[in-house]
Each structure stands twice: as C-alpha cells, then as structure tokens.
N, C-alpha and C. Protein backbone atom coordinates (compact mmCIF):
# COMPACT_ATOMS: atom_id res chain seq x y z
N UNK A 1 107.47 109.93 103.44
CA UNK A 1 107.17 109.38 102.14
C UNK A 1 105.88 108.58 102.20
N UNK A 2 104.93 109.08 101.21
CA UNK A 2 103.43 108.09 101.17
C UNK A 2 103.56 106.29 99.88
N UNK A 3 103.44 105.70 100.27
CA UNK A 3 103.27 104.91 99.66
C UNK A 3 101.84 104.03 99.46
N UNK A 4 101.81 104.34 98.19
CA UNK A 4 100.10 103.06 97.37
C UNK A 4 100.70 101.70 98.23
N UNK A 5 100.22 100.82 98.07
CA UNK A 5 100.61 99.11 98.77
C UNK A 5 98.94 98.80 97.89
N UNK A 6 99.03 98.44 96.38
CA UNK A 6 98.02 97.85 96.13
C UNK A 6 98.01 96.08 96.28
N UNK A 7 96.59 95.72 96.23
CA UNK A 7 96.15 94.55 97.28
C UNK A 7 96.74 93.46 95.80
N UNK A 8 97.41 93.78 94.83
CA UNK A 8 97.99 92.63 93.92
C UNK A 8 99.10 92.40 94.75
N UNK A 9 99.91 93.05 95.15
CA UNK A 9 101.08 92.78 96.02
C UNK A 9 102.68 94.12 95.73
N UNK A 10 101.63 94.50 94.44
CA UNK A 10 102.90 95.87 93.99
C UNK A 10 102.70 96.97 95.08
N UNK A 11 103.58 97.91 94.71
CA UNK A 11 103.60 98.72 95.52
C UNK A 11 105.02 99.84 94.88
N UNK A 12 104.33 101.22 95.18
CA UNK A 12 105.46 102.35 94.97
C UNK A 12 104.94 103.70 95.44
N UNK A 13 106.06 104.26 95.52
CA UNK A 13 106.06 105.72 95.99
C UNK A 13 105.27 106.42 95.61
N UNK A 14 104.76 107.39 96.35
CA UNK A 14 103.62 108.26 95.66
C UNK A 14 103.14 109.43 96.33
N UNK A 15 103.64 110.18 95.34
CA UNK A 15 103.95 111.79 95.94
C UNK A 15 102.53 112.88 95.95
N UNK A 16 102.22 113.42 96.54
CA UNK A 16 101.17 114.36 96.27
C UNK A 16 101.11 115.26 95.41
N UNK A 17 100.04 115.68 94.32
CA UNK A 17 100.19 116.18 92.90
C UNK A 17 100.60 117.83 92.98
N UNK A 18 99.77 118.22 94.21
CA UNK A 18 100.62 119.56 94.77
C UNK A 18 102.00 119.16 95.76
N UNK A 19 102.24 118.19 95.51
CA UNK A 19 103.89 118.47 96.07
C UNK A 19 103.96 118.57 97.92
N UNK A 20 102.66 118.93 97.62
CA UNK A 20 102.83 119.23 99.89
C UNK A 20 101.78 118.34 100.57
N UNK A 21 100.54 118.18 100.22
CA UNK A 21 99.96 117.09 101.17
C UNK A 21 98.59 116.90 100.31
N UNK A 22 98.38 115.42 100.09
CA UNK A 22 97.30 114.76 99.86
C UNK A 22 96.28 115.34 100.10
N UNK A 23 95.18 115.13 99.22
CA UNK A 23 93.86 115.77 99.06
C UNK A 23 93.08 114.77 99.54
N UNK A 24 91.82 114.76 100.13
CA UNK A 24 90.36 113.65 100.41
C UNK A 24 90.04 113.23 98.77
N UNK A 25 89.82 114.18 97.57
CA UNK A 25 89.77 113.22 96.07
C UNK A 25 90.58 112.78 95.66
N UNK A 26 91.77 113.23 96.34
CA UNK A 26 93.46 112.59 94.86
C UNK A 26 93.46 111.06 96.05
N UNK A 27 92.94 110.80 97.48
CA UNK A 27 92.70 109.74 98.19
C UNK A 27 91.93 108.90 97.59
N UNK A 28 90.78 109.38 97.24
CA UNK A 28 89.65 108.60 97.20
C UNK A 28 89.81 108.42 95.53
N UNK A 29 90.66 108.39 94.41
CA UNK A 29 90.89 108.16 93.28
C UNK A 29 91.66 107.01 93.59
N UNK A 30 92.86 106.99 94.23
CA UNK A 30 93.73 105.75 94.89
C UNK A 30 93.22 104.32 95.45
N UNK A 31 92.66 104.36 96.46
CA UNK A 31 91.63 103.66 96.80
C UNK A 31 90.32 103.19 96.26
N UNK A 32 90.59 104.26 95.04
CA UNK A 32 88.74 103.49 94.41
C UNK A 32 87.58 103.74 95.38
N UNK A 33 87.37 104.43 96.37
CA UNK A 33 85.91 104.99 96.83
C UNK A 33 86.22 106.13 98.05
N UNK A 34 84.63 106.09 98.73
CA UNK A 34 85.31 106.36 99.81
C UNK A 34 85.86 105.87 101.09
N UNK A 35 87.00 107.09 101.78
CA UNK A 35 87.96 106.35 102.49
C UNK A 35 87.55 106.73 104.02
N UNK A 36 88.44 105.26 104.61
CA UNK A 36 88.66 104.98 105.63
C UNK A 36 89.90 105.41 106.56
N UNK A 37 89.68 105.66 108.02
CA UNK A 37 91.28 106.51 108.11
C UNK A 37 91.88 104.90 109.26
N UNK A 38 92.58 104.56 108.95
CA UNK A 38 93.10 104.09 110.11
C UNK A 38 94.63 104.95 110.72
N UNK A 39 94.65 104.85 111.84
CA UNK A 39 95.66 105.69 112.64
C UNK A 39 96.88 104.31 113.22
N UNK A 40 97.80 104.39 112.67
CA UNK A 40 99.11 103.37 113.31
C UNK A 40 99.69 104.01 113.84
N UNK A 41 100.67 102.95 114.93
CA UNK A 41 101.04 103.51 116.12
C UNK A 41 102.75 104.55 116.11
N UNK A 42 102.84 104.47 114.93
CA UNK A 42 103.90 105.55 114.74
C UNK A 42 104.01 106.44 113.80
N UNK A 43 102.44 107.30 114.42
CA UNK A 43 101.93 108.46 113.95
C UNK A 43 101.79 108.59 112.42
N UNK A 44 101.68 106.95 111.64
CA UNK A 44 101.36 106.82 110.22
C UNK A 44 99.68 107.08 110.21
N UNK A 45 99.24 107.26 109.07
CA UNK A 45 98.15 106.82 108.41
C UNK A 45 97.99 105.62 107.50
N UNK A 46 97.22 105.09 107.22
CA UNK A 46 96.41 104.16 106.14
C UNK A 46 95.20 104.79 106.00
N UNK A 47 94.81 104.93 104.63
CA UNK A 47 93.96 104.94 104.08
C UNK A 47 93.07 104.09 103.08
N UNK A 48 92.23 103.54 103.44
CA UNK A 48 91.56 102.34 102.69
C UNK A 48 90.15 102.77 101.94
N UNK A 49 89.66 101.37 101.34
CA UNK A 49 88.39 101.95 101.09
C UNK A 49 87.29 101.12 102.39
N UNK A 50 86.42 102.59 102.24
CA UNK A 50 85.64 102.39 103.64
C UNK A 50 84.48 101.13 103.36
N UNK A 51 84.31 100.85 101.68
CA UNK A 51 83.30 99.54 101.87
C UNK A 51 84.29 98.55 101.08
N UNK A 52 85.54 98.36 100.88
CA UNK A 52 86.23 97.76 100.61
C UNK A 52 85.54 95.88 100.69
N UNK A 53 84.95 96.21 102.34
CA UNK A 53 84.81 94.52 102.70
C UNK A 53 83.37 93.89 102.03
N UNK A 54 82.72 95.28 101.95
CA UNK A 54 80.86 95.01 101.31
C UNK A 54 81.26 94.78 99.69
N UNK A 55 82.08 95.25 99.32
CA UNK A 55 82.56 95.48 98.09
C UNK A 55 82.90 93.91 97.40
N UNK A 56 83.76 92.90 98.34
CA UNK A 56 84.13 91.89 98.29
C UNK A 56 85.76 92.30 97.82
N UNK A 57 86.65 93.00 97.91
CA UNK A 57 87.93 93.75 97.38
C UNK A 57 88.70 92.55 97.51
N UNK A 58 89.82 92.11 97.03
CA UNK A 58 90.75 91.24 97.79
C UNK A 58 91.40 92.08 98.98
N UNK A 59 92.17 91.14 99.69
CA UNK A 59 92.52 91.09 100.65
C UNK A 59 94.05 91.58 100.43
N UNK A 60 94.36 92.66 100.97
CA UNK A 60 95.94 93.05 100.61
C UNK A 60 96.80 92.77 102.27
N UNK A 61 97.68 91.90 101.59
CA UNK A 61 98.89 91.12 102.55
C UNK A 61 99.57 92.05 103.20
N UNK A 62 100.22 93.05 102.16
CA UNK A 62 101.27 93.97 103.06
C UNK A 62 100.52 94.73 103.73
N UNK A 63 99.46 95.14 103.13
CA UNK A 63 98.93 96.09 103.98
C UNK A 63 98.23 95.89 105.26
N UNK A 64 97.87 94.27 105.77
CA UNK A 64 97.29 94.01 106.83
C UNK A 64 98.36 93.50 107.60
N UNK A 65 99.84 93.52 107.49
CA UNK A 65 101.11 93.28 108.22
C UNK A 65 101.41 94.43 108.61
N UNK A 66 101.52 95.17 108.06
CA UNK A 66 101.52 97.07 108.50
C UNK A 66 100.55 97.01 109.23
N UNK A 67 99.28 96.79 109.15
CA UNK A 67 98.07 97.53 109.95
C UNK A 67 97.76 96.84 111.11
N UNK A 68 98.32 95.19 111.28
CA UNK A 68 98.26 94.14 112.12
C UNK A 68 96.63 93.71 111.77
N UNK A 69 96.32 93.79 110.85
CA UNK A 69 94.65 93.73 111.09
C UNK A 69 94.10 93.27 109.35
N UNK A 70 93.10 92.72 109.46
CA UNK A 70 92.76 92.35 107.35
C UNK A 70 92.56 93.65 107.26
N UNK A 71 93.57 93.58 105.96
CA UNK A 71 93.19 95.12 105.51
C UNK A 71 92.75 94.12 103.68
N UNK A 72 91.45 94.87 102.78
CA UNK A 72 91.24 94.57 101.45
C UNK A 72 91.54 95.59 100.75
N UNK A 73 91.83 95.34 99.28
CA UNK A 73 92.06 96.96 98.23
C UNK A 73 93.09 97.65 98.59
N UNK A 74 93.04 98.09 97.77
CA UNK A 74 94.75 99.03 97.75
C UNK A 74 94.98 100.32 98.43
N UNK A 75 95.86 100.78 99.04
CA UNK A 75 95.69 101.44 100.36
C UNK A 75 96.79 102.53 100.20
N UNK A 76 96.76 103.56 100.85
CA UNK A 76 97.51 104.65 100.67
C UNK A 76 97.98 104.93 101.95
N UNK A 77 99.64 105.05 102.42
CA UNK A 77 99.95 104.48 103.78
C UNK A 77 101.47 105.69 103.85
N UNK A 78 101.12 106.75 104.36
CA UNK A 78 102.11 107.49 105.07
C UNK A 78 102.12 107.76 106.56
N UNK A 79 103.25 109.15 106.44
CA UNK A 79 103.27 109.70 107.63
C UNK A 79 101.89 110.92 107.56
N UNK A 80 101.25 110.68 109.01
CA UNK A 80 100.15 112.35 109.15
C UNK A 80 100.55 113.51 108.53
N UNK A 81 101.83 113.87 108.42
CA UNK A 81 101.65 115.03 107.93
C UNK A 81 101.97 115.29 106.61
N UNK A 82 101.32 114.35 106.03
CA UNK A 82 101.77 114.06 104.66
C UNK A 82 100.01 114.38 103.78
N UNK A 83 99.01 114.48 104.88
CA UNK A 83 97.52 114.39 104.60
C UNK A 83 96.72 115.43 105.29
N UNK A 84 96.36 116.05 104.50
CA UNK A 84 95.24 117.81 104.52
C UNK A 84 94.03 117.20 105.45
C-alpha cells in the first residue's frame, strides 16, 4: 500500500490511477516537482521533492520519522514494487 504523508500532518492511502504501479508524472503531480528517490531499509520507497529544501517547503514530521532524516513537502511513501 502507497501512502501521500503530506508535510501539514494529514495523510491517506493512495492507489495508482492504473491500478498497478505509479508513474514518474502521477509522482511528480504528488510532490509538486521533481522527485527525489530515497530507498528505506525495508525495501520501501519515499519519494520527495528533489528542491523541496531550495524551495523553502515545510518540514514534514512523519515523514522524517519514517525516513530517520528532515524530510520537507509532502511525500509519496510505499513498497518498490508499487513504482515503474
């Protein structure tokens, strides 16, 4: 299951529009630019925006407790094989 974790603090499920795996634009619509891949250690993804920090984005909480690391902007956070 992929889940948004936007940087207000909401957050919900979010399925791919073809039903089988995330696109690089239906990503980069989520995130608001282009993206960043981070790789977690139980074979998840995060996906962020890659100038998120030049950008000045806020700073999203859940998502830098998941990532162990500041994560800003709202982030798109499954399993790999959930992403083309």
């Amino acid at each position: 299951m992929a889940y948004v974790l936007k940087a207000d603090g909401t957050a919900w499920e979010q399925k791919p529009r073809n039903e089988v795996a995330f696109t690089p634009p239906e990503i980069q619509v989520l995130v608001h630019g282009d993206i960043e891949v981070i790789k977690l250690p139980w074979h998840g993804l995060m996906f962020v925006n890659e100038e998120g920090v030049l950008l000045g984005l806020p700073w999203n909480v859940k998502a830098s407790g998941v990532a162990e690391q500041r994560i800003v902007g709202d982030v798109l956070l499954g399993e790999s094989d959930e992403f083309e």
